[in-house]
N, C-alpha and C. Protein backbone atom coordinates (compact mmCIF):
# COMPACT_ATOMS: atom_id res chain seq x y z
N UNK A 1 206.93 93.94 155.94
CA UNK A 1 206.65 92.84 156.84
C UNK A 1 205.17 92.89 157.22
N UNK A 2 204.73 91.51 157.30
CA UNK A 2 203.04 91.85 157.60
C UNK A 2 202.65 91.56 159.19
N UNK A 3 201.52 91.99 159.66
CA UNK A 3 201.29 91.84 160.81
C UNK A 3 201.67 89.81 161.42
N UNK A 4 201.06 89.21 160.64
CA UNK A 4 201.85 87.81 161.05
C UNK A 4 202.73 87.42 161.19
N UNK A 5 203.78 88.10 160.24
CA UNK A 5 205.04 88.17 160.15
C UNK A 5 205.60 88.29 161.53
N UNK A 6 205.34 89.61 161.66
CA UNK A 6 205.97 89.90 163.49
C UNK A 6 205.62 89.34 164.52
N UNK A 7 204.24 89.02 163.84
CA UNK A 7 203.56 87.94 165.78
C UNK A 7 204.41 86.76 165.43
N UNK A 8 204.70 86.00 164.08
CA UNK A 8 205.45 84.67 163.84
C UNK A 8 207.15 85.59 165.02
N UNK A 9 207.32 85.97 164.27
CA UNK A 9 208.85 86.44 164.80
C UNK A 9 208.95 87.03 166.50
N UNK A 10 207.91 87.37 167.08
CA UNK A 10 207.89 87.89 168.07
C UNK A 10 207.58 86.42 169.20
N UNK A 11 207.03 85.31 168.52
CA UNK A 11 206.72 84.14 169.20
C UNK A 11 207.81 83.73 168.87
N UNK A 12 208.98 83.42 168.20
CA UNK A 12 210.11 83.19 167.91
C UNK A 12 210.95 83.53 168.55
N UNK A 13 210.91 84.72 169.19
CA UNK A 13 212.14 85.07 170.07
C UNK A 13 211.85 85.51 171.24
N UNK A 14 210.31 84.85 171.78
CA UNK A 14 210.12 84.84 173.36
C UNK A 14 212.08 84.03 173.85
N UNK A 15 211.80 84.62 175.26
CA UNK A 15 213.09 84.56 175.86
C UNK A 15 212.54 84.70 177.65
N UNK A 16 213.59 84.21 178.06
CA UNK A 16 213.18 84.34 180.05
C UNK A 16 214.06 85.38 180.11
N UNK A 17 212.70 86.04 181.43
CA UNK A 17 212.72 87.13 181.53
C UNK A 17 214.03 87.69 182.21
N UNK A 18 214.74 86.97 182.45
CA UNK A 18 216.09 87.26 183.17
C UNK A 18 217.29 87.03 181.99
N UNK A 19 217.12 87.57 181.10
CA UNK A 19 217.91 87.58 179.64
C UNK A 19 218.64 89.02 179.59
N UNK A 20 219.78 88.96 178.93
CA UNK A 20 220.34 90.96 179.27
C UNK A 20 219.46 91.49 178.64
N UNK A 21 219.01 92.65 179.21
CA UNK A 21 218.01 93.67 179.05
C UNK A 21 218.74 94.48 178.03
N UNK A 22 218.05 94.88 176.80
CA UNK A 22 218.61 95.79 175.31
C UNK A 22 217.41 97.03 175.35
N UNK A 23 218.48 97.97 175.10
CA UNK A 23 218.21 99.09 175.51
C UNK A 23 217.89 100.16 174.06
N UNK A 24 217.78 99.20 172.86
CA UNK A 24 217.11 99.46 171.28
C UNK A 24 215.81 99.86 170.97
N UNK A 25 215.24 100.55 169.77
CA UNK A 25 214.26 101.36 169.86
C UNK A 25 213.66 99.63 169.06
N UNK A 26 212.33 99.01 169.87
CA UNK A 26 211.69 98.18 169.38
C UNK A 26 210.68 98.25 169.80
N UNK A 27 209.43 96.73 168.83
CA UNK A 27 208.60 97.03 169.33
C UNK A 27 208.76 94.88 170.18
N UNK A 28 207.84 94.97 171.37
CA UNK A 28 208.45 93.50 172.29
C UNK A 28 206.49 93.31 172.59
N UNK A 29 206.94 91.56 173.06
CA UNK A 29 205.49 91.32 173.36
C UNK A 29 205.87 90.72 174.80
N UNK A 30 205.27 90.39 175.96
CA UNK A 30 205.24 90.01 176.88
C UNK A 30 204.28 88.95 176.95
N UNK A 31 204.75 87.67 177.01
CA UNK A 31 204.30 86.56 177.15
C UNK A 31 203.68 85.78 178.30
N UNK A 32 202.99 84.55 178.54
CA UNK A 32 202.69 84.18 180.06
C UNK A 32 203.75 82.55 179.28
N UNK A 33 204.42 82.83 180.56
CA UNK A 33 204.99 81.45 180.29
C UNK A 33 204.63 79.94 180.10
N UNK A 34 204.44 78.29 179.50
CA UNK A 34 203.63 77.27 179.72
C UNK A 34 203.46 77.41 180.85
N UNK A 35 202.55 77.00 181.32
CA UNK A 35 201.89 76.19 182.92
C UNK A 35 201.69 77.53 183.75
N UNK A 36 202.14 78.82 183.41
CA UNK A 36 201.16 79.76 184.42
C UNK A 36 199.85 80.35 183.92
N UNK A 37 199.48 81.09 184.92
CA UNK A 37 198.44 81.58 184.39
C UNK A 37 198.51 82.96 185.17
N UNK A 38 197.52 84.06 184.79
CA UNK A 38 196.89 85.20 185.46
C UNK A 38 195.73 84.99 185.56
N UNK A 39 195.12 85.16 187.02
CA UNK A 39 194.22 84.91 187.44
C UNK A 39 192.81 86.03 187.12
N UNK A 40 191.77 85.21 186.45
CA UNK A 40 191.08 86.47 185.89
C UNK A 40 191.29 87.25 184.52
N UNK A 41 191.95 86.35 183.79
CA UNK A 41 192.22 86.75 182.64
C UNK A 41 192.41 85.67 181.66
N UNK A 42 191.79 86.02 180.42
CA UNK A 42 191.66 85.20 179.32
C UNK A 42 192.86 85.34 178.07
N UNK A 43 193.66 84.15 178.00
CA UNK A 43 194.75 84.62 177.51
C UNK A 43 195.16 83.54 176.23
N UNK A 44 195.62 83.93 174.75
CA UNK A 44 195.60 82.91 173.46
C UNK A 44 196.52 82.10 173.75
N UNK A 45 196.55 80.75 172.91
CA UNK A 45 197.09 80.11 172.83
C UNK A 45 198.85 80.49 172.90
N UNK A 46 199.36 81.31 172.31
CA UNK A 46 200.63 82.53 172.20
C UNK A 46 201.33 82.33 173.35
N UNK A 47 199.82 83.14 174.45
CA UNK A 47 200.43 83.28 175.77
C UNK A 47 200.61 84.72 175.52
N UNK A 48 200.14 85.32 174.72
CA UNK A 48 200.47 87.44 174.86
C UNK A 48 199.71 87.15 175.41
N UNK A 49 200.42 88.83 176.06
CA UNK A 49 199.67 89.42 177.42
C UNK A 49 199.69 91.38 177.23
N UNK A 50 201.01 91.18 176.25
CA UNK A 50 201.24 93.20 176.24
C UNK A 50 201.64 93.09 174.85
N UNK A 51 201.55 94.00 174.34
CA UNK A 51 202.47 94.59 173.22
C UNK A 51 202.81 95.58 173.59
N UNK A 52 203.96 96.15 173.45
CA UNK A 52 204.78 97.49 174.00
C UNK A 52 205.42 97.74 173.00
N UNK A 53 206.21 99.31 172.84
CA UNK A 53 207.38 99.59 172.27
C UNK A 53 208.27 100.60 173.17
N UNK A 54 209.65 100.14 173.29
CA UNK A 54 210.83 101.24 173.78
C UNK A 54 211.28 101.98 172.28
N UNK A 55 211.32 103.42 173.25
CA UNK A 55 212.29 104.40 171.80
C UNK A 55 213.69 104.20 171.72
N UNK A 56 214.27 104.70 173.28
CA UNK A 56 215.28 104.55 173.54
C UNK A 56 215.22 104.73 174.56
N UNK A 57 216.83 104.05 175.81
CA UNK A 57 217.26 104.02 176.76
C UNK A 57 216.63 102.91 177.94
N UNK A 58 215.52 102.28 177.42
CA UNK A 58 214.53 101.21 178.01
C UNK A 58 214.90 99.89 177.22
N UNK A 59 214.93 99.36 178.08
CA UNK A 59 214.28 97.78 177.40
C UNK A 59 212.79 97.40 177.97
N UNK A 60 212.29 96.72 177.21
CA UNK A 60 211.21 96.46 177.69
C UNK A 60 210.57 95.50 179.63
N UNK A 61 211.64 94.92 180.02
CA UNK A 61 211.53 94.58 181.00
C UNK A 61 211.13 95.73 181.94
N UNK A 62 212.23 97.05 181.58
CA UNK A 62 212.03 97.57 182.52
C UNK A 62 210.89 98.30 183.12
N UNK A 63 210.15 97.89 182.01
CA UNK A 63 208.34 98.47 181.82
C UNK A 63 207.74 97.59 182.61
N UNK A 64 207.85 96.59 182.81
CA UNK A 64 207.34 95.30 183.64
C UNK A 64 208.06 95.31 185.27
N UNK A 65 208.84 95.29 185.47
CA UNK A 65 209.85 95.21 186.06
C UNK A 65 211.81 96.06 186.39
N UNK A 66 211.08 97.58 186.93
CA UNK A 66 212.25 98.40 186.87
C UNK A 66 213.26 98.42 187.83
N UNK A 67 214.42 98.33 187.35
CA UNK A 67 215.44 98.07 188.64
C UNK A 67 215.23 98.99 189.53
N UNK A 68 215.24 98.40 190.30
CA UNK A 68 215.29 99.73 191.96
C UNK A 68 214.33 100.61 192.35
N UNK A 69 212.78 100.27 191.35
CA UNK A 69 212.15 101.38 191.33
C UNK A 69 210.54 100.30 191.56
N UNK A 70 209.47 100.51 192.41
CA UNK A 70 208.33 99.65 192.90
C UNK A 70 207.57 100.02 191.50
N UNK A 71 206.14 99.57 191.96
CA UNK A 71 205.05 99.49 191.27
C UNK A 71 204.46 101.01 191.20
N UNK A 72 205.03 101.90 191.52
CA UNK A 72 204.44 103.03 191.40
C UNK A 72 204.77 103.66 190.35
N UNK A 73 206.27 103.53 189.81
CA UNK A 73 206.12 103.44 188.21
C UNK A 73 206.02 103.18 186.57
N UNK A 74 204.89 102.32 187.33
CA UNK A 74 205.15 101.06 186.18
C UNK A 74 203.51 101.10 185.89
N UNK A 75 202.80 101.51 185.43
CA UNK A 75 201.39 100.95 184.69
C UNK A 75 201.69 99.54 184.72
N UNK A 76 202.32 99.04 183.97
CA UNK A 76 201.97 97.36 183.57
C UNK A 76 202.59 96.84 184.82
N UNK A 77 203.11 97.40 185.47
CA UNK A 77 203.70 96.37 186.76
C UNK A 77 202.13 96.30 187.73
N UNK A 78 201.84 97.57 188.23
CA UNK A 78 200.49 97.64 188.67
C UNK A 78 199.79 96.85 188.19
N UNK A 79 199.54 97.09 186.78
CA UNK A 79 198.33 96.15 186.44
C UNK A 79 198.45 94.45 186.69
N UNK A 80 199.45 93.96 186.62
CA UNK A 80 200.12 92.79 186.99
C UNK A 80 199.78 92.78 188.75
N UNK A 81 200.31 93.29 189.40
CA UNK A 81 200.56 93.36 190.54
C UNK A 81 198.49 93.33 191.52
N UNK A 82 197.74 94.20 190.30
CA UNK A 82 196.03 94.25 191.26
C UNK A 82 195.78 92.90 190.28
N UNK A 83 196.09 92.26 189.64
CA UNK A 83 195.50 91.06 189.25
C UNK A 83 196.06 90.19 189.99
N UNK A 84 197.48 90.13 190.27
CA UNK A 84 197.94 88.86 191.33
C UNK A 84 197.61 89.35 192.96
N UNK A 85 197.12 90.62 193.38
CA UNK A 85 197.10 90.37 194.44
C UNK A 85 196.50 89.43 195.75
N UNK A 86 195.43 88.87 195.30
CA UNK A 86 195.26 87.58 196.00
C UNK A 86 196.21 86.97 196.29
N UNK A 87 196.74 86.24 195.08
CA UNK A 87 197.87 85.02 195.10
C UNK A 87 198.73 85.24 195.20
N UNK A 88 199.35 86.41 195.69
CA UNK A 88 200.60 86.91 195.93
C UNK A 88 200.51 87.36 197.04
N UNK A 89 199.19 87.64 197.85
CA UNK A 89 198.99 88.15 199.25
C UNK A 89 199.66 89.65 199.26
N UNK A 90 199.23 90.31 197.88
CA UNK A 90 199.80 91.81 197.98
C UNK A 90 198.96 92.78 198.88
N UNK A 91 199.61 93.95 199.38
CA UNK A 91 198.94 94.72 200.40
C UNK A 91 199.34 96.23 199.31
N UNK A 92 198.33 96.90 199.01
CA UNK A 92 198.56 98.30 197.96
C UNK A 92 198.83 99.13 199.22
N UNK A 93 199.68 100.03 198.75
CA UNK A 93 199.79 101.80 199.35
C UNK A 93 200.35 102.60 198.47
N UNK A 94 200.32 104.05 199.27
CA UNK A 94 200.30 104.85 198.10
C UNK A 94 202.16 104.37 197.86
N UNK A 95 202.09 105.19 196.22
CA UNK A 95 202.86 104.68 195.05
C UNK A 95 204.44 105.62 195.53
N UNK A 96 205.39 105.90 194.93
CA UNK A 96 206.25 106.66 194.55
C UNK A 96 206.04 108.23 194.58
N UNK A 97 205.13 108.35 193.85
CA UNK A 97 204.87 109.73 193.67
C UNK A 97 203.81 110.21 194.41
N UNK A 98 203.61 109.41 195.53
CA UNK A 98 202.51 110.17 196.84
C UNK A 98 200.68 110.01 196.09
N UNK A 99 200.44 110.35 197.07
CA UNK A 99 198.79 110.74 196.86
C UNK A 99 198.53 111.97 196.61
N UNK A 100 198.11 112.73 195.53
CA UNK A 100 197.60 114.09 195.34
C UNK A 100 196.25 114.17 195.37
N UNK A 101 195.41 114.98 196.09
CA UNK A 101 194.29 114.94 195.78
C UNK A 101 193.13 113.86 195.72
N UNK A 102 193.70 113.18 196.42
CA UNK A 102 193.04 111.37 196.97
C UNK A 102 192.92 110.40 195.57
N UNK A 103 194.00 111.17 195.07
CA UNK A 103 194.10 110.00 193.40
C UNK A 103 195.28 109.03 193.92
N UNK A 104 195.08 107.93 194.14
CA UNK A 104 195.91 106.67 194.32
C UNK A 104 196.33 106.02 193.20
N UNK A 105 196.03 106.40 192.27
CA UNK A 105 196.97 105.40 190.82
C UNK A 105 197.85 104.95 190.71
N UNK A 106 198.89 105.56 191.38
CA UNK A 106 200.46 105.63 191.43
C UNK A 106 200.65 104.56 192.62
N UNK A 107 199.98 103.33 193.08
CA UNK A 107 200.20 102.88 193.95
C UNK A 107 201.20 101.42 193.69
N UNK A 108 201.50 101.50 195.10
CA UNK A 108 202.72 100.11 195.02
C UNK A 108 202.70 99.48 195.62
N UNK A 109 203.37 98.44 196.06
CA UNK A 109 202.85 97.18 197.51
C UNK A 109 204.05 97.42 198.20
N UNK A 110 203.96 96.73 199.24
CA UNK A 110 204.84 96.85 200.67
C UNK A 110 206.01 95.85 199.95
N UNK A 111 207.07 96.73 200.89
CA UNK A 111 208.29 95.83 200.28
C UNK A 111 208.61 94.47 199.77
N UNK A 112 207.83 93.68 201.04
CA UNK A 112 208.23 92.07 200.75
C UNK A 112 206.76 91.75 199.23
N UNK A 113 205.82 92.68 199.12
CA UNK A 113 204.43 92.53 198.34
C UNK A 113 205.65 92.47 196.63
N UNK A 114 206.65 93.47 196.73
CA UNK A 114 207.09 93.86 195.15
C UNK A 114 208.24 92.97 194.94
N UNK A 115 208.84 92.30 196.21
CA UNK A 115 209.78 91.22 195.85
C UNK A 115 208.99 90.16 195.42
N UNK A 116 207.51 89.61 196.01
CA UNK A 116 207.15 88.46 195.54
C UNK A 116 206.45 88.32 194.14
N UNK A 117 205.94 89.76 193.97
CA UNK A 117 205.93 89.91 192.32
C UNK A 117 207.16 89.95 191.48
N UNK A 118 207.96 90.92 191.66
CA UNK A 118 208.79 90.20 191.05
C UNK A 118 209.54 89.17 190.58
N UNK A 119 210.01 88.10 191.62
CA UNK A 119 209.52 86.56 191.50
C UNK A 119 208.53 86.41 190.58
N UNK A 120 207.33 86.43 190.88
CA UNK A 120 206.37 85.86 190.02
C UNK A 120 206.44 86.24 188.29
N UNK A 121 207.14 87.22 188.33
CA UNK A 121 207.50 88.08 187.21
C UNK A 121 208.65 87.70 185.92
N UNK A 122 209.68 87.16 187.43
CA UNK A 122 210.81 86.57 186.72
C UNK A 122 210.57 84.79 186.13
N UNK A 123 209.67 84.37 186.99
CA UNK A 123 209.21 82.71 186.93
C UNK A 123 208.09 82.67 185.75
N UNK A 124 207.36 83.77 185.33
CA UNK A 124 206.06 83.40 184.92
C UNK A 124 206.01 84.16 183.63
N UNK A 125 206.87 85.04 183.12
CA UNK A 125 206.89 85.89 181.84
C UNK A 125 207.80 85.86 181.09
N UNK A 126 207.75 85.45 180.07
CA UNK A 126 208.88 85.98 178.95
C UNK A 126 208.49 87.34 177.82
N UNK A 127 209.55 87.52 177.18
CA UNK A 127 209.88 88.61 176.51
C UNK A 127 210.02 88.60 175.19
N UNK A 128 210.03 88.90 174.13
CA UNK A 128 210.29 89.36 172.81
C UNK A 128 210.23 90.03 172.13
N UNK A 129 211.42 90.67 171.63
CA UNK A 129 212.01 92.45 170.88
C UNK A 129 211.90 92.03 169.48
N UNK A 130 211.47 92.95 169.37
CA UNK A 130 212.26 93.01 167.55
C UNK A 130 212.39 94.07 167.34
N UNK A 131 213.73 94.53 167.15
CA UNK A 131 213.84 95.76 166.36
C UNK A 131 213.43 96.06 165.32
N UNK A 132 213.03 98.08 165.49
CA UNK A 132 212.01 98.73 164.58
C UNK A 132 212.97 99.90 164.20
N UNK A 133 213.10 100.26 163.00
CA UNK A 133 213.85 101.41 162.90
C UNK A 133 212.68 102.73 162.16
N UNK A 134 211.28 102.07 161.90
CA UNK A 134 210.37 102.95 161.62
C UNK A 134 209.69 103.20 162.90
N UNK A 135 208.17 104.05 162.31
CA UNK A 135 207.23 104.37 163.10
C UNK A 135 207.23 103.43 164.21
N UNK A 136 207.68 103.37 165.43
CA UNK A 136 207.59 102.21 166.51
C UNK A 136 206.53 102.33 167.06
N UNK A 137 205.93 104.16 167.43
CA UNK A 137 204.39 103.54 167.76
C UNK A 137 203.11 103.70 167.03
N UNK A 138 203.03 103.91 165.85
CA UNK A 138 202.51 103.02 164.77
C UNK A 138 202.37 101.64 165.17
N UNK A 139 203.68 101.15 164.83
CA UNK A 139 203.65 99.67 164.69
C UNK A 139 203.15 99.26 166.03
N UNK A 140 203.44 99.96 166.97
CA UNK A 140 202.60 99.20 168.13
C UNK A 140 201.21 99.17 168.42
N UNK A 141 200.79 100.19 167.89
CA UNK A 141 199.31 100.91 167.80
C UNK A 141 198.27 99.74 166.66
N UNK A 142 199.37 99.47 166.13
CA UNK A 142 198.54 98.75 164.39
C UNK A 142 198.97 97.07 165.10
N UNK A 143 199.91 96.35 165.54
CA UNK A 143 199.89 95.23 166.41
C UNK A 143 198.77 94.87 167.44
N UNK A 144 199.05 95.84 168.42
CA UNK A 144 197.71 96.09 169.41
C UNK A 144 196.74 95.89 168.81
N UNK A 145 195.62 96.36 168.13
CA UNK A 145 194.63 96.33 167.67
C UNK A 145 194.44 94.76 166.58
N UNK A 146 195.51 94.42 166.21
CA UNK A 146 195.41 92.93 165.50
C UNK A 146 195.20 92.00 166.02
N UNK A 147 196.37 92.05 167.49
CA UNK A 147 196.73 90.89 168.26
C UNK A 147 195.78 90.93 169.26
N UNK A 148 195.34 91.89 169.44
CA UNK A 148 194.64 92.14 170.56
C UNK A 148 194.82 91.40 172.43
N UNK A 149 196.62 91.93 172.90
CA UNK A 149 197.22 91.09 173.75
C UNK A 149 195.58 91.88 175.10
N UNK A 150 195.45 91.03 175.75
CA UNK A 150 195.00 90.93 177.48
C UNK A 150 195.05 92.45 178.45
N UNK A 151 195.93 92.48 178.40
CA UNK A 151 197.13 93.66 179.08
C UNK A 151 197.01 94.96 178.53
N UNK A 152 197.09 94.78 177.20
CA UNK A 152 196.79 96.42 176.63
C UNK A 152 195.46 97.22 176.95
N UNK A 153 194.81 98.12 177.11
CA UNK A 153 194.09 98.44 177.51
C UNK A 153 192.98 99.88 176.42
N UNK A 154 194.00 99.73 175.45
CA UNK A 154 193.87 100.63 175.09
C UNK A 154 194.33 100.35 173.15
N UNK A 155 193.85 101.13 172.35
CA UNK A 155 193.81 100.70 170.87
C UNK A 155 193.24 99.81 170.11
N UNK A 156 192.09 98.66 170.97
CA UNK A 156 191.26 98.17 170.90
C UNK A 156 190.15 97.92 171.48
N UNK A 157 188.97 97.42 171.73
CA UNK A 157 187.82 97.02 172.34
C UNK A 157 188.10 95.72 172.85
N UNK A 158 188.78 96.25 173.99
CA UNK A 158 189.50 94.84 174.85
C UNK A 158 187.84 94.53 176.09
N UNK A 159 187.80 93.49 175.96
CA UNK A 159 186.35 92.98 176.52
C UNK A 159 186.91 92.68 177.98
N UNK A 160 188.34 92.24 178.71
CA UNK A 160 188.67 92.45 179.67
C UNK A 160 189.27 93.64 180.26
N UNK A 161 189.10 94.85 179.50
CA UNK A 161 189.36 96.22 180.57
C UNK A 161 189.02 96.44 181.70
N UNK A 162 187.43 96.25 181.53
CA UNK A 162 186.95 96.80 182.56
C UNK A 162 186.99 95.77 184.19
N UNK A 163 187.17 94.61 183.87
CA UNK A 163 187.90 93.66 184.82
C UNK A 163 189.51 94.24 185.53
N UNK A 164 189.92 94.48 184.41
CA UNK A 164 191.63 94.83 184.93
C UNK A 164 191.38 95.97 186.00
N UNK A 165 190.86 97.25 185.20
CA UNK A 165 190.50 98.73 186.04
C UNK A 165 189.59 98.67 186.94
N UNK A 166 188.63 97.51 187.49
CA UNK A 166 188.36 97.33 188.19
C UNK A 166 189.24 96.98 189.54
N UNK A 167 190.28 96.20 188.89
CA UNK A 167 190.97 95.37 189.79
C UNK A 167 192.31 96.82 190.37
N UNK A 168 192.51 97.14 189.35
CA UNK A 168 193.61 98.15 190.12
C UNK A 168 192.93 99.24 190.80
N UNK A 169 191.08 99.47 190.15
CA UNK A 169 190.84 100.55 191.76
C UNK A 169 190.67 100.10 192.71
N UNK A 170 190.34 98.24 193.27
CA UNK A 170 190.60 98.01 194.23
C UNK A 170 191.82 98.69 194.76
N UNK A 171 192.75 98.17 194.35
CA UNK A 171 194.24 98.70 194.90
C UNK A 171 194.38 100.00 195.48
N UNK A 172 193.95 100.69 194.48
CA UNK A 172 193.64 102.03 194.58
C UNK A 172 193.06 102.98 196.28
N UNK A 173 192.45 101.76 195.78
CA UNK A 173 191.54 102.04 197.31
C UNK A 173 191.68 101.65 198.18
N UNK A 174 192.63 100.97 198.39
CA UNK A 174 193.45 99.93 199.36
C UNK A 174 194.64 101.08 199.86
N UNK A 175 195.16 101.22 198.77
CA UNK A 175 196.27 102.55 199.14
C UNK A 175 195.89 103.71 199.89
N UNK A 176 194.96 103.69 199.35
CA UNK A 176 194.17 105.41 200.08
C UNK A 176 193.65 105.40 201.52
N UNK A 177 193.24 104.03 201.76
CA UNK A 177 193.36 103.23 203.25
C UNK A 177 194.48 103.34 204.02
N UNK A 178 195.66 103.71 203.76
CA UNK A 178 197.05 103.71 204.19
C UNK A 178 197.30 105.05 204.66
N UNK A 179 196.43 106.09 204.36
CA UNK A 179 196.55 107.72 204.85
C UNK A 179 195.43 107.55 206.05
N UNK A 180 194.43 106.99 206.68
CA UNK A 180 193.69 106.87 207.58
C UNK A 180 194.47 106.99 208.86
């Protein structure tokens, strides 16, 4: 299968994000739905935003969006979460796994901050799996770098990184404000 192949097939089986969550070793893209946007970010015609892969026991939502569990362990929820915080009126503190050593990474927003992302999450993103029964992160590693989604941060010379990591050490630093 060639790299077009899967972006054809992976734009093929975008889906809303409130679809049963499959818990198969794939590789999925995370989409911006018509008519939204992320603020501060330059995004293709597609609408990618991530390329990911689950091995097992995950679906990919739950990388975006984990049941029962905030922004503290989620990289891509964070990163979602310091880009909408304006427009979502998010407030950062420290994450799940505390502050060690005045490293705030792990940070999350105040209760009503991770319900309204989520909302925004469930209204504004779709999803698409395809099952991989090879190298899954290969194939995600060799996607990434083709497709070159927004969101990834990493496996290419993404020209909006340093915007994103800007935006979550705000947060960062917002959280660390919360031990004062």
């Amino acid at each position: 299968m060639q790299i077009q192949d899967v972006q054809d097939a992976l734009i093929a089986l975008r889906t809303g994000w409130t679809a049963p969550r499959q818990s198969a070793r794939c590789v999925y893209g995370v989409y911006l739905a018509a008519g939204h946007d992320l603020p501060g970010i330059a995004v293709s015609g597609s609408g990618l935003l991530f390329i990911g892969k689950t091995e097992t026991g995950t679906s990919p939502q739950d990388h975006f969006d984990p049941a029962g569990r905030d922004s503290g362990t989620s990289t891509e929820r964070r990163t979602l979460g310091a880009l909408l915080r304006e427009d979502l009126d998010l407030t950062a503190q420290p994450g799940s796994f505390g502050i060690k050593g005045g490293n705030a990474s792990s940070f999350c927003f105040s209760r009503s901050g991770e319900a309204r992302l989520s909302d925004w999450i469930r209204a504004s993103l779709l999803v698409s799996r395809l099952p991989f029964s090879g190298d899954v992160a290969s194939a995600e590693s060799l996607l990434v770098r083709h497709l070159e989604p927004p969101l990834n941060i990493t496996n290419w010379h993404n020209p909006q990184r340093d915007y994103i990591m800007n935006m979550r050490r705000i947060c960062a630093e917002e959280a660390l404000l919360c031990l004062d």
